[in-house]
C-alpha atoms as a PDB file:
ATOM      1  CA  UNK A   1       8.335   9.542   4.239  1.00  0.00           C
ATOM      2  CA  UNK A   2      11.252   7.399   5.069  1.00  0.00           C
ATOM      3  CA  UNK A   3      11.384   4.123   3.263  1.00  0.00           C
ATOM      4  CA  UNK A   4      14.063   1.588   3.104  1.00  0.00           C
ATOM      5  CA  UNK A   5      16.438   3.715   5.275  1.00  0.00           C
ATOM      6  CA  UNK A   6      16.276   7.571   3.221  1.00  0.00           C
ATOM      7  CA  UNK A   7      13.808   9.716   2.598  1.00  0.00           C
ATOM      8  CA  UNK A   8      11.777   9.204  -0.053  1.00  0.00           C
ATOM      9  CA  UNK A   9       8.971  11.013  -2.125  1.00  0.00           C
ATOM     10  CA  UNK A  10       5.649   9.402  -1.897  1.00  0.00           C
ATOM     11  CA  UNK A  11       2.151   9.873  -3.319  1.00  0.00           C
ATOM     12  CA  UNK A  12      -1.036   8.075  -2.747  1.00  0.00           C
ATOM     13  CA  UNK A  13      -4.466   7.323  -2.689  1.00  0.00           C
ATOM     14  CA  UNK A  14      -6.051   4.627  -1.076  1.00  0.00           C
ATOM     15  CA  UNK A  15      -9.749   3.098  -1.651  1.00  0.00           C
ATOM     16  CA  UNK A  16     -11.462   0.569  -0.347  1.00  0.00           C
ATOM     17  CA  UNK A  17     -13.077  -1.968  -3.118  1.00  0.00           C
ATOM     18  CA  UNK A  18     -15.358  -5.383  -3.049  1.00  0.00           C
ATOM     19  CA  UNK A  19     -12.854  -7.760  -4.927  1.00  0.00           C
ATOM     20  CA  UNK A  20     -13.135 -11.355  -5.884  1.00  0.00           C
ATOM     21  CA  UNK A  21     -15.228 -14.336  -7.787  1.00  0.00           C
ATOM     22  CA  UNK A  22     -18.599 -15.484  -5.823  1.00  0.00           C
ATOM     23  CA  UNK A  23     -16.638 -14.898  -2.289  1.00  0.00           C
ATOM     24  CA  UNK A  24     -15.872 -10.902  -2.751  1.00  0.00           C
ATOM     25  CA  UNK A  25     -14.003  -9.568   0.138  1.00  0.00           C
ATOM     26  CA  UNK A  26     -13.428  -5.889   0.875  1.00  0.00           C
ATOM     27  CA  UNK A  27      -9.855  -5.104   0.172  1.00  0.00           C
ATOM     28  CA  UNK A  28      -7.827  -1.906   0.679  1.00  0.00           C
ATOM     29  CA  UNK A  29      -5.986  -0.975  -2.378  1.00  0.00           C
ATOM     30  CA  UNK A  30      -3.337   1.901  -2.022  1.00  0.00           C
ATOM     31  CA  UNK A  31      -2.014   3.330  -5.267  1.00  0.00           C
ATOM     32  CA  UNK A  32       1.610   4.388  -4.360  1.00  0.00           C
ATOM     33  CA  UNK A  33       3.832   6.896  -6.536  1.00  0.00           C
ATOM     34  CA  UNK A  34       7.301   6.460  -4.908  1.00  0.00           C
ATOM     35  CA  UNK A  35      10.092   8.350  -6.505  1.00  0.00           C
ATOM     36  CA  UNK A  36       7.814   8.555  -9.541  1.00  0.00           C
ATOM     37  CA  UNK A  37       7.409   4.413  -9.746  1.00  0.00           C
ATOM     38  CA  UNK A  38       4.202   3.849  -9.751  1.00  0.00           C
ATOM     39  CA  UNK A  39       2.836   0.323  -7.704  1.00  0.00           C
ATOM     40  CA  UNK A  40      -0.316  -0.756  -6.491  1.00  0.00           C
ATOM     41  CA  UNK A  41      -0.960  -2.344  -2.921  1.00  0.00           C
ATOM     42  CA  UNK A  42      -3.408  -4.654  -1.340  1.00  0.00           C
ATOM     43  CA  UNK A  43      -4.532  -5.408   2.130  1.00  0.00           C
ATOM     44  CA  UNK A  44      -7.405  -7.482   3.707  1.00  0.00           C
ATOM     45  CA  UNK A  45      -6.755  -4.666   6.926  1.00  0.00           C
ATOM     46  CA  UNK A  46      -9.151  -1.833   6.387  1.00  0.00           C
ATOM     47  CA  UNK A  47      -8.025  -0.908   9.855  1.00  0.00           C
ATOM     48  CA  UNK A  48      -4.697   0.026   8.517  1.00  0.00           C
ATOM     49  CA  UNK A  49      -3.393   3.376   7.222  1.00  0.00           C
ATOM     50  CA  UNK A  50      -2.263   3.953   3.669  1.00  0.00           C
ATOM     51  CA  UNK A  51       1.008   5.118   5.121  1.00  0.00           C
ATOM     52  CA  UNK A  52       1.129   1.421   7.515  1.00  0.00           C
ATOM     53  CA  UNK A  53       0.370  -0.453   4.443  1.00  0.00           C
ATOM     54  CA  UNK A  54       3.241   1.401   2.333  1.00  0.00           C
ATOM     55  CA  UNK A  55       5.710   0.649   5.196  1.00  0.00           C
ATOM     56  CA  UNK A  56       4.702  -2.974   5.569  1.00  0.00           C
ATOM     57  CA  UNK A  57       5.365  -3.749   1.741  1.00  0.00           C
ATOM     58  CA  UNK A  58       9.135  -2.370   2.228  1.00  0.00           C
ATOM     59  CA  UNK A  59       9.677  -4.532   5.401  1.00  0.00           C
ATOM     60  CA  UNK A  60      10.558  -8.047   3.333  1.00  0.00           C
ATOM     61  CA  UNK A  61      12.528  -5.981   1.287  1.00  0.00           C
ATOM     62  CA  UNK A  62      14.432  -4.269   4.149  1.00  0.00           C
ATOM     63  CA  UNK A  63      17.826  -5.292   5.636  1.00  0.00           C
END
Protein backbone atom coordinates (compact mmCIF):
# COMPACT_ATOMS: atom_id res chain seq x y z
CA UNK A 1 0.00 0.00 0.00
CA UNK A 2 1.37 3.40 -0.58
CA UNK A 3 1.30 5.67 2.40
CA UNK A 4 2.80 9.00 2.90
CA UNK A 5 4.43 8.99 -0.60
CA UNK A 6 6.44 5.11 -0.60
CA UNK A 7 5.36 1.97 -0.33
CA UNK A 8 4.74 0.67 2.73
CA UNK A 9 3.94 -2.76 4.46
CA UNK A 10 0.58 -2.92 6.00
CA UNK A 11 -1.51 -5.38 8.01
CA UNK A 12 -4.98 -5.23 9.30
CA UNK A 13 -8.09 -6.21 10.62
CA UNK A 14 -10.99 -4.25 10.98
CA UNK A 15 -14.26 -4.90 13.26
CA UNK A 16 -17.08 -3.23 13.84
CA UNK A 17 -17.92 -2.68 17.80
CA UNK A 18 -20.90 -0.90 19.99
CA UNK A 19 -18.69 1.72 21.91
CA UNK A 20 -19.60 4.31 24.44
CA UNK A 21 -21.38 5.25 28.02
CA UNK A 22 -25.44 5.17 27.91
CA UNK A 23 -25.28 6.63 24.10
CA UNK A 24 -23.18 3.54 22.42
CA UNK A 25 -22.56 4.14 18.84
CA UNK A 26 -21.28 1.57 16.36
CA UNK A 27 -17.75 2.40 15.53
CA UNK A 28 -15.31 0.85 13.03
CA UNK A 29 -12.07 0.06 14.62
CA UNK A 30 -9.15 -0.97 12.21
CA UNK A 31 -6.10 -2.47 13.88
CA UNK A 32 -3.19 -1.37 11.56
CA UNK A 33 0.45 -3.04 11.57
CA UNK A 34 2.43 -0.56 9.38
CA UNK A 35 6.08 -1.27 9.02
CA UNK A 36 5.66 -3.40 12.15
CA UNK A 37 4.13 -0.20 14.34
CA UNK A 38 1.30 -1.25 15.55
CA UNK A 39 -1.88 1.63 15.86
CA UNK A 40 -5.39 1.38 16.28
CA UNK A 41 -8.08 3.43 14.21
CA UNK A 42 -11.56 4.65 14.67
CA UNK A 43 -14.34 5.74 12.45
CA UNK A 44 -18.10 6.56 12.93
CA UNK A 45 -18.18 5.45 8.75
CA UNK A 46 -19.03 1.80 8.61
CA UNK A 47 -19.42 2.57 4.95
CA UNK A 48 -15.75 2.98 4.65
CA UNK A 49 -13.03 0.44 3.81
CA UNK A 50 -10.26 -0.53 6.19
CA UNK A 51 -7.86 0.47 3.47
CA UNK A 52 -10.02 4.29 3.12
CA UNK A 53 -9.81 4.61 6.78
CA UNK A 54 -5.87 3.81 6.84
CA UNK A 55 -5.39 6.43 4.06
CA UNK A 56 -7.52 9.08 5.71
CA UNK A 57 -5.44 8.93 9.07
CA UNK A 58 -2.11 9.71 6.91
CA UNK A 59 -3.80 12.68 5.09
CA UNK A 60 -3.21 15.43 8.17
CA UNK A 61 0.02 14.05 8.35
CA UNK A 62 0.80 14.36 4.60
CA UNK A 63 2.61 17.24 2.82
Amino acid sequence: MELYGKKEHVRYYSVDLLWGQKLYQELRFVLAEINGSQTILASTSLTLKSVSIIRLYQLPFSD
